[in-house]
C-alpha atoms as a PDB file:
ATOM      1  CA  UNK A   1     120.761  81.777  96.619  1.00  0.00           C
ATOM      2  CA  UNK A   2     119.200  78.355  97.723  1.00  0.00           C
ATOM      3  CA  UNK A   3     117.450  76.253  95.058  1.00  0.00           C
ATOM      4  CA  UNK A   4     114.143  74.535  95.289  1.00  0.00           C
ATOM      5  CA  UNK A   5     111.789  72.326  93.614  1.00  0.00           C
ATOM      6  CA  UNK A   6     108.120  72.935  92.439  1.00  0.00           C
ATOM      7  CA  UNK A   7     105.478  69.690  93.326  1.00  0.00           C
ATOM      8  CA  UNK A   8     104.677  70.279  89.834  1.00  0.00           C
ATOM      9  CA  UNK A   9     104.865  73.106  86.761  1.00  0.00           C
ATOM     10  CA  UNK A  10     101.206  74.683  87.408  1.00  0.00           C
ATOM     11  CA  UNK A  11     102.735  75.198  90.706  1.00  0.00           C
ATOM     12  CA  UNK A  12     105.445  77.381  89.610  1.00  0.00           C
ATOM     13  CA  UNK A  13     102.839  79.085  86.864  1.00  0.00           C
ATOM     14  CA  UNK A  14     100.658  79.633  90.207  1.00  0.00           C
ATOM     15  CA  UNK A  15     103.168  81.427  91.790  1.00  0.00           C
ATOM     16  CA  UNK A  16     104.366  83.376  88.893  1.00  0.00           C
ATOM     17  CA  UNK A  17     100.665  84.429  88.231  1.00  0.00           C
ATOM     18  CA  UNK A  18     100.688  85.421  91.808  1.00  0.00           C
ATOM     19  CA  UNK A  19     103.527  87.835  91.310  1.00  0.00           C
ATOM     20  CA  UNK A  20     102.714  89.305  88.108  1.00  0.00           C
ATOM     21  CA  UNK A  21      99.599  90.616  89.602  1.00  0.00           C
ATOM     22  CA  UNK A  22     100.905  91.783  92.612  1.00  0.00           C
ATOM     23  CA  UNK A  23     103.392  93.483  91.056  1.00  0.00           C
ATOM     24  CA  UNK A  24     100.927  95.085  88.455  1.00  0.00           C
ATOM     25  CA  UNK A  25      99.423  96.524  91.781  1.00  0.00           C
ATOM     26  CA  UNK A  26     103.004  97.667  93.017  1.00  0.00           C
ATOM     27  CA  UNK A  27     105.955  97.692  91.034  1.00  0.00           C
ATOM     28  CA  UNK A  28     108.169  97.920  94.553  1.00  0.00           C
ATOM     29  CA  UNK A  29     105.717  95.093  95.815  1.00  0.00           C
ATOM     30  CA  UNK A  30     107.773  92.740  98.483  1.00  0.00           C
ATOM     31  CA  UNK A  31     106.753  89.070  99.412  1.00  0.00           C
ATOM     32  CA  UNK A  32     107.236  87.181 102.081  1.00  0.00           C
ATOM     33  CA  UNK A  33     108.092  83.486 101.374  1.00  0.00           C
ATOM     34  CA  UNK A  34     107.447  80.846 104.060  1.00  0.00           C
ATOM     35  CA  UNK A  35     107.805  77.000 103.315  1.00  0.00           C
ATOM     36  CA  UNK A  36     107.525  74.463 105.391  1.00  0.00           C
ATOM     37  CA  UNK A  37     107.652  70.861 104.539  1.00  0.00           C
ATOM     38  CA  UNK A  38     105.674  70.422 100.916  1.00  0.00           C
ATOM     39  CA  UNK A  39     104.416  74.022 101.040  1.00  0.00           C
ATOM     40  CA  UNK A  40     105.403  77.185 100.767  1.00  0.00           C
ATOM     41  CA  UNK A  41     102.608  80.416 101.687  1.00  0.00           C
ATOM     42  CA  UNK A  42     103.240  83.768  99.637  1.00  0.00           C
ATOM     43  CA  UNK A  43     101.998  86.784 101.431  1.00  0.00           C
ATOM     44  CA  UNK A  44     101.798  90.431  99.796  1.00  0.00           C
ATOM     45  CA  UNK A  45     100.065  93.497 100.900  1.00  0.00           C
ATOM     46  CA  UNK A  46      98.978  95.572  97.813  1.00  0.00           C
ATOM     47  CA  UNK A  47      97.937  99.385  98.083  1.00  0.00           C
ATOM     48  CA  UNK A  48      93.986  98.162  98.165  1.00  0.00           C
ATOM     49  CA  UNK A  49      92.443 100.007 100.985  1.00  0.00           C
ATOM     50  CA  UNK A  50      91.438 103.671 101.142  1.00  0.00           C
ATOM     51  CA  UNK A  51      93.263 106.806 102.049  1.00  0.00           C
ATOM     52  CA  UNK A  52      91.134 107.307 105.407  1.00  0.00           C
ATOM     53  CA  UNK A  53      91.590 103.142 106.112  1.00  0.00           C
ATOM     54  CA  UNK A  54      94.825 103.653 108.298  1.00  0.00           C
ATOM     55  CA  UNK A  55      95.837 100.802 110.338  1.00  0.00           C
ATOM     56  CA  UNK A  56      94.395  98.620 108.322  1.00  0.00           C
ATOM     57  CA  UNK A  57      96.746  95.515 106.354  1.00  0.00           C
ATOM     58  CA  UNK A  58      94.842  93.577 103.525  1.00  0.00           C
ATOM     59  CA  UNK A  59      97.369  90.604 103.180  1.00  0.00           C
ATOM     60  CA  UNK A  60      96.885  88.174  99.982  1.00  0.00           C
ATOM     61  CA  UNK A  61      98.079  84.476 100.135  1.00  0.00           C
ATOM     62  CA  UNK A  62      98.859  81.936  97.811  1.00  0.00           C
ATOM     63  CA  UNK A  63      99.847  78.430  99.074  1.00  0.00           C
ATOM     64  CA  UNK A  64     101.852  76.591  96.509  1.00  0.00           C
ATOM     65  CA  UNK A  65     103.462  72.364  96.543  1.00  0.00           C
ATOM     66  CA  UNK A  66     107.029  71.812  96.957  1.00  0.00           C
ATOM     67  CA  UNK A  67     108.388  68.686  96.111  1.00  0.00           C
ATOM     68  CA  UNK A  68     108.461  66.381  99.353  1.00  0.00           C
ATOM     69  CA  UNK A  69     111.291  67.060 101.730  1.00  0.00           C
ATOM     70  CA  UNK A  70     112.270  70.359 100.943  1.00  0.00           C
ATOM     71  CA  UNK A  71     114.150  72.231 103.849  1.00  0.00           C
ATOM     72  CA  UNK A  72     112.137  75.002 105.276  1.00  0.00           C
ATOM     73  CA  UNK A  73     112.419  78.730 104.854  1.00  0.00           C
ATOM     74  CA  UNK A  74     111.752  82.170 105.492  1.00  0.00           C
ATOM     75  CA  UNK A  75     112.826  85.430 103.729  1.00  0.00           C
ATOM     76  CA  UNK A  76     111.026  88.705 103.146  1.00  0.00           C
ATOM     77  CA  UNK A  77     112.292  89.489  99.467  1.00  0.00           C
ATOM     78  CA  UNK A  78     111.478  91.900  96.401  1.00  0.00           C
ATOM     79  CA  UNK A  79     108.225  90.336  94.048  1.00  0.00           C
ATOM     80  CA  UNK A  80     109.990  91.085  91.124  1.00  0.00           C
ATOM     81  CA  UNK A  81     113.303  89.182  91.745  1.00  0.00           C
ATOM     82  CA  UNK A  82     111.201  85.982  92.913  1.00  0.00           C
ATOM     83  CA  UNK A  83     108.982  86.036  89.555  1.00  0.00           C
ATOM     84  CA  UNK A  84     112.767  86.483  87.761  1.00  0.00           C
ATOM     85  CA  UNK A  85     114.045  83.937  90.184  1.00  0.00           C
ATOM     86  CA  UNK A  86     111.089  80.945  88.943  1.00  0.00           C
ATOM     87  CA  UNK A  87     112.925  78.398  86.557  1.00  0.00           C
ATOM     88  CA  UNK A  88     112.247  79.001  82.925  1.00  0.00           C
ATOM     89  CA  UNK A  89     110.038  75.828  83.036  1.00  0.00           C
ATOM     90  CA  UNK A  90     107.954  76.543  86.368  1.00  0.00           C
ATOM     91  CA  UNK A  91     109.590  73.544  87.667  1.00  0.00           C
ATOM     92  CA  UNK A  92     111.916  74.944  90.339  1.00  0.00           C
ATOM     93  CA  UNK A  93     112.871  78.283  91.733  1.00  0.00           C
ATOM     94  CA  UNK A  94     115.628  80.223  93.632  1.00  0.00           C
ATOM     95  CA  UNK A  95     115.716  82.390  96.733  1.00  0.00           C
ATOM     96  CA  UNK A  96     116.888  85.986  96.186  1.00  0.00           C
ATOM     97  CA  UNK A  97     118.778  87.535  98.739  1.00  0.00           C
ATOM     98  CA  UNK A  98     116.704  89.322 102.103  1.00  0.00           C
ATOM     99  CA  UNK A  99     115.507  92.372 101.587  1.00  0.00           C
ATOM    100  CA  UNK A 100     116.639  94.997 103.755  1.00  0.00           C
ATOM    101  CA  UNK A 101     114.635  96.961 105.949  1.00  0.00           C
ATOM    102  CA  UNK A 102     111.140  95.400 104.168  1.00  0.00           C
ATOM    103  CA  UNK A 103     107.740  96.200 104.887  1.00  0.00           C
ATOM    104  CA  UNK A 104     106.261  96.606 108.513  1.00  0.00           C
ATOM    105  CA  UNK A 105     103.784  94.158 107.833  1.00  0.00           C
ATOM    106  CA  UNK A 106     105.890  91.364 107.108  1.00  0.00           C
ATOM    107  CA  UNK A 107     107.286  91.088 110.137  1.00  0.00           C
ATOM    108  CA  UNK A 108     103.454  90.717 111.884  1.00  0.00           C
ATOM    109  CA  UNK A 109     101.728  87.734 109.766  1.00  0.00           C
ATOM    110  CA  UNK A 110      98.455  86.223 110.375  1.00  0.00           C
ATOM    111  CA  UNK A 111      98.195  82.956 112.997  1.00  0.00           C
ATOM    112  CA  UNK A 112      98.058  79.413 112.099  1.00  0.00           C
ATOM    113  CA  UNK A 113      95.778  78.336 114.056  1.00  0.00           C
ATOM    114  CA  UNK A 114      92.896  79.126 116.561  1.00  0.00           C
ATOM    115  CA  UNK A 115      90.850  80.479 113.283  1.00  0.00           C
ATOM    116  CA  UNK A 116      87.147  80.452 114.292  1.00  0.00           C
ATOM    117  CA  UNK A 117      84.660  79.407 111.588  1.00  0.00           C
ATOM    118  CA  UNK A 118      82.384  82.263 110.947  1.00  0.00           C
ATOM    119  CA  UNK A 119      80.434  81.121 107.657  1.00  0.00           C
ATOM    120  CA  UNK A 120      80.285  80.610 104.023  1.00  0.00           C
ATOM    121  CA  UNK A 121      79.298  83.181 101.103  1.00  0.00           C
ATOM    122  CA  UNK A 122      79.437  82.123  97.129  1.00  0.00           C
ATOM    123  CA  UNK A 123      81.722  83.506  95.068  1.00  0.00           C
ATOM    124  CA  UNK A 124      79.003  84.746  92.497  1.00  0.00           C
ATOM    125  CA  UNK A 125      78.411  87.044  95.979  1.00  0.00           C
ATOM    126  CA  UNK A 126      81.432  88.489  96.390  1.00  0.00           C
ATOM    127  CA  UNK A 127      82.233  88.590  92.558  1.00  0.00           C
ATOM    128  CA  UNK A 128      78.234  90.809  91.872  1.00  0.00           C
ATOM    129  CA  UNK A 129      79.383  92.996  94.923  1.00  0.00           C
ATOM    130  CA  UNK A 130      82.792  93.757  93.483  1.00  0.00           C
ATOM    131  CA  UNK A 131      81.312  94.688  89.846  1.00  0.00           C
ATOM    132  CA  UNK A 132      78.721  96.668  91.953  1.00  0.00           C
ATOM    133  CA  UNK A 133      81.062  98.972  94.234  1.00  0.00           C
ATOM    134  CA  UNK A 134      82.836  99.337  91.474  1.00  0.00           C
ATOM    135  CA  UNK A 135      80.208 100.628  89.218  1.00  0.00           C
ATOM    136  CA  UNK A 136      78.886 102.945  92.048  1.00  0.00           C
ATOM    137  CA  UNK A 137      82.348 104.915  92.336  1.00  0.00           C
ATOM    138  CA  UNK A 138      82.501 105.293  89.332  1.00  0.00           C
ATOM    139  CA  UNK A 139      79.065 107.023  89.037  1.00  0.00           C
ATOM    140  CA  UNK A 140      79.427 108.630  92.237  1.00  0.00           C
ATOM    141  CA  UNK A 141      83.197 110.265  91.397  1.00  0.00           C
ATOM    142  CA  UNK A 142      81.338 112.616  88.989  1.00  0.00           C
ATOM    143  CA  UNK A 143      81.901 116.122  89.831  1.00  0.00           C
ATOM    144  CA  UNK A 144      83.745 115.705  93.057  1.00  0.00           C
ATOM    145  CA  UNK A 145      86.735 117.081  94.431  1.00  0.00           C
ATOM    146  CA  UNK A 146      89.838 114.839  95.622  1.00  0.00           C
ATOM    147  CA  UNK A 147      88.258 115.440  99.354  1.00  0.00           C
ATOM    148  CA  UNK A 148      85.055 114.012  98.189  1.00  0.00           C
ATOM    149  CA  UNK A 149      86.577 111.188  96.153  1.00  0.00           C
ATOM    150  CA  UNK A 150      88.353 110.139  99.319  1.00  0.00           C
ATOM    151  CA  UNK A 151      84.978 110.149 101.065  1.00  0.00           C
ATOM    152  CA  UNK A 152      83.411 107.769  98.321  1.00  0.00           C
ATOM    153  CA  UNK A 153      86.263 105.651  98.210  1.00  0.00           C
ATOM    154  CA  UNK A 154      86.076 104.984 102.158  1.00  0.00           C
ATOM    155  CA  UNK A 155      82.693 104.441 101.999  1.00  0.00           C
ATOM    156  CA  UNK A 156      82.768 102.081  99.490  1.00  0.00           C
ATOM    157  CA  UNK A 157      86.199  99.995 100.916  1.00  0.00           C
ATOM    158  CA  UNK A 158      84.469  99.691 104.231  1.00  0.00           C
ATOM    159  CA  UNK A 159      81.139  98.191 102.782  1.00  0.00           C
ATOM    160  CA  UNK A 160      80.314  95.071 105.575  1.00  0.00           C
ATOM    161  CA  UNK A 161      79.014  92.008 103.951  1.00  0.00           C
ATOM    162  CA  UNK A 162      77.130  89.270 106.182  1.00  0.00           C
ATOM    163  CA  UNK A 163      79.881  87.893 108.568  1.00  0.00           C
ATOM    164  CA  UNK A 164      81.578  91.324 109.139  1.00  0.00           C
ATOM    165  CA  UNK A 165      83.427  90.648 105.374  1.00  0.00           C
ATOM    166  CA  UNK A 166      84.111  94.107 104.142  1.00  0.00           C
ATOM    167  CA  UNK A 167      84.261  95.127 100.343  1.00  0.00           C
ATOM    168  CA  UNK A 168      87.841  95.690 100.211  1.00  0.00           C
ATOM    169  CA  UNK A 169      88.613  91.794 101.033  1.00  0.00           C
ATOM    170  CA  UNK A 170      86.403  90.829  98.147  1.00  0.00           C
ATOM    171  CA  UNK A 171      87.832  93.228  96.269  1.00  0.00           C
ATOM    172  CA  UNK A 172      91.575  92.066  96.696  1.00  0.00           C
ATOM    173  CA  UNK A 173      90.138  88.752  95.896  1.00  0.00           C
ATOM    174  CA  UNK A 174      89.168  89.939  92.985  1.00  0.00           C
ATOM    175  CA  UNK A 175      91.721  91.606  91.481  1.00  0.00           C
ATOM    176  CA  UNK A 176      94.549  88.841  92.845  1.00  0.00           C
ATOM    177  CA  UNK A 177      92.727  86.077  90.415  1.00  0.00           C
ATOM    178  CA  UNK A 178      91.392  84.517  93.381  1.00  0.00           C
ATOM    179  CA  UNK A 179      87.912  84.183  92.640  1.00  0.00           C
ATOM    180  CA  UNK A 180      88.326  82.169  89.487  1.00  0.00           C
ATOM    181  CA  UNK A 181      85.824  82.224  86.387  1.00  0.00           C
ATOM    182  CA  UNK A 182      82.730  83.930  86.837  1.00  0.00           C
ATOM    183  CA  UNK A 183      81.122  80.788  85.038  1.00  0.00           C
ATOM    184  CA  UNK A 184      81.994  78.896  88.671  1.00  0.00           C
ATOM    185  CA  UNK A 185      78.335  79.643  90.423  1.00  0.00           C
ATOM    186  CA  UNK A 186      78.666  77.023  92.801  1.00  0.00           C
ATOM    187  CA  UNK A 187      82.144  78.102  94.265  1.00  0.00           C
ATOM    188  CA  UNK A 188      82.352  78.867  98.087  1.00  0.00           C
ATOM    189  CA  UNK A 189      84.253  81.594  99.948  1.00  0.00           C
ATOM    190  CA  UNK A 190      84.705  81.008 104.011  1.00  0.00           C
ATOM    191  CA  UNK A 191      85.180  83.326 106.089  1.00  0.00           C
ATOM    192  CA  UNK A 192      86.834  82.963 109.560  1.00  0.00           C
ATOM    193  CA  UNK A 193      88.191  84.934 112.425  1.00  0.00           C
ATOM    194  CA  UNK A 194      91.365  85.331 115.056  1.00  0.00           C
ATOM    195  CA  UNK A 195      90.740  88.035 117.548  1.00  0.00           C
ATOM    196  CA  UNK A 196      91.086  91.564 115.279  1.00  0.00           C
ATOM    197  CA  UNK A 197      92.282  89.160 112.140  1.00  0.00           C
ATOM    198  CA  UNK A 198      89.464  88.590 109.639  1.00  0.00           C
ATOM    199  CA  UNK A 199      89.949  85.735 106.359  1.00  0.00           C
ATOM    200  CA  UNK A 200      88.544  85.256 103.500  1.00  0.00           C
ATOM    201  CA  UNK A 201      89.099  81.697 102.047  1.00  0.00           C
ATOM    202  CA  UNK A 202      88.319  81.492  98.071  1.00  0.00           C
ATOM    203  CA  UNK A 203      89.018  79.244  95.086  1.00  0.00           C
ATOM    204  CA  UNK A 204      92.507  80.515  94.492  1.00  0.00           C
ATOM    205  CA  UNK A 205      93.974  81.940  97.176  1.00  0.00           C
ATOM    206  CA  UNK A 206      93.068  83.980 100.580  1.00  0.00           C
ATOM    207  CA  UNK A 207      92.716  87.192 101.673  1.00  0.00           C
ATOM    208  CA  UNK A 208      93.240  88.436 105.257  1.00  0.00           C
ATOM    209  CA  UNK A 209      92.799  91.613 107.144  1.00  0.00           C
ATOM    210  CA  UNK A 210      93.869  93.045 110.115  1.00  0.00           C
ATOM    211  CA  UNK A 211      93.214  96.267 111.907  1.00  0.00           C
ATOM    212  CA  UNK A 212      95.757  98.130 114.035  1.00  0.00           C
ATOM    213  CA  UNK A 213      96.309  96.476 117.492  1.00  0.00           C
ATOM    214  CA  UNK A 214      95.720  92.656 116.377  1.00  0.00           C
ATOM    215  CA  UNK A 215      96.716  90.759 119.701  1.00  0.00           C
ATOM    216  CA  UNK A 216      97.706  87.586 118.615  1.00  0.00           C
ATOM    217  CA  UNK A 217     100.104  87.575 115.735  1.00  0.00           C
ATOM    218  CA  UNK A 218     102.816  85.527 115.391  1.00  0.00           C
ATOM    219  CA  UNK A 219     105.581  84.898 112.717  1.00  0.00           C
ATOM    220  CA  UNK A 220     103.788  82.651 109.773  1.00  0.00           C
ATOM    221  CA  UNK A 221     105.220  79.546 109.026  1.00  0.00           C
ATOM    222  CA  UNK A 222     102.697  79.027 106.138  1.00  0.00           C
ATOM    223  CA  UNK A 223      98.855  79.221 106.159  1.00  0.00           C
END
């Protein structure tokens, strides 16, 4: 295992938040950790899209400081050994050995550049849209079989907001932490493509999707 330093604690608690919710999502969630210089990007991909959504990837991100100088990395590993791996103080962390044969999507990672502005949205938005797709399912799941529950689920994932934003990116913000306090009116979400990539940029981390076939993928070396 290689050792390496947090910028600061709330860093490491960051991080560890990160995980803890992830893995609340998916106990077998995997993470891939990129750093490169002072930061370090931590992509997961938790079970949040529908049944019917295949080919679809909703990959969350959360960008955390290293302490200046750190050597670079790159490792695929299990959630649950990183969150054991952070130091008992947040200050510093280990890498846990590779994980074998991971997840499909971590080997395909969104771009770092060539993102094309697309437009801004408040998080009070996204957060009233969340609360309301989730209030309609519920409702709507009355009295219907598993093929129909499917159905309403779909319908509801693939809701479009303005700037092609669909429900199930606000939604991962959502239940990631990333939107923050509801008490934070003013916040702003951006939202940005990359050919067949979409990303949603909020408060406290990002969310980005991708649909089978993106073109121009390349392996991340952070965000």
């Amino acid at each position: 295992m290689s050792g390496y330093h947090f910028a600061e604690a709330a860093d490491g608690l960051a991080l560890g938040a990160f995980l803890e919710r992830l893995l609340a999502l998916d106990k077998t969630a995997a993470v891939r950790l990129v750093g490169v210089g002072p930061v370090a990007a931590a992509y997961g991909a938790p079970p949040l899209h529908g049944s019917a959504s295949r080919g679809v990837t909703v990959l969350v991100v959360r960008t955390v400081a290293l302490a200046p100088d750190s050597p670079p990395f790159d490792r695929t590993v299990v959630a649950g050994q990183l969150l054991d791996a952070i130091g008992a103080d947040s200050h510093d962390f280990t890498l846990p050995e590779a994980l074998v044969g991971g997840p499909s999507w971590a080997g395909l990672l969104p771009p770092r550049t060539g993102w094309r502005p697309l437009g801004e949205l408040t998080v009070r938005q996204l957060s009233e849209a969340v609360a309301q797709g989730n209030a309609d399912f519920r409702f709507g799941a009355l009295g219907r079989d598993r093929a129909g529950l499917d159905a309403l689920a779909e319908e509801i994932w693939t809701r479009e907001f303005p700037l092609g934003l669909r429900w199930r990116a606000a939604h991962a913000a959502s239940v990631m932490g990333f939107l923050g306090p509801e008490t934070a009116g003013g916040a702003v979400a951006r939202v940005s493509a990359h050919n067949r990539w979409l990303r949603l940029d909020v408060p406290f981390g990002t969310v980005i999707e991708r649909t089978t076939g993106s073109e121009s993928a390349e392996p991340a070396r952070g965000v």
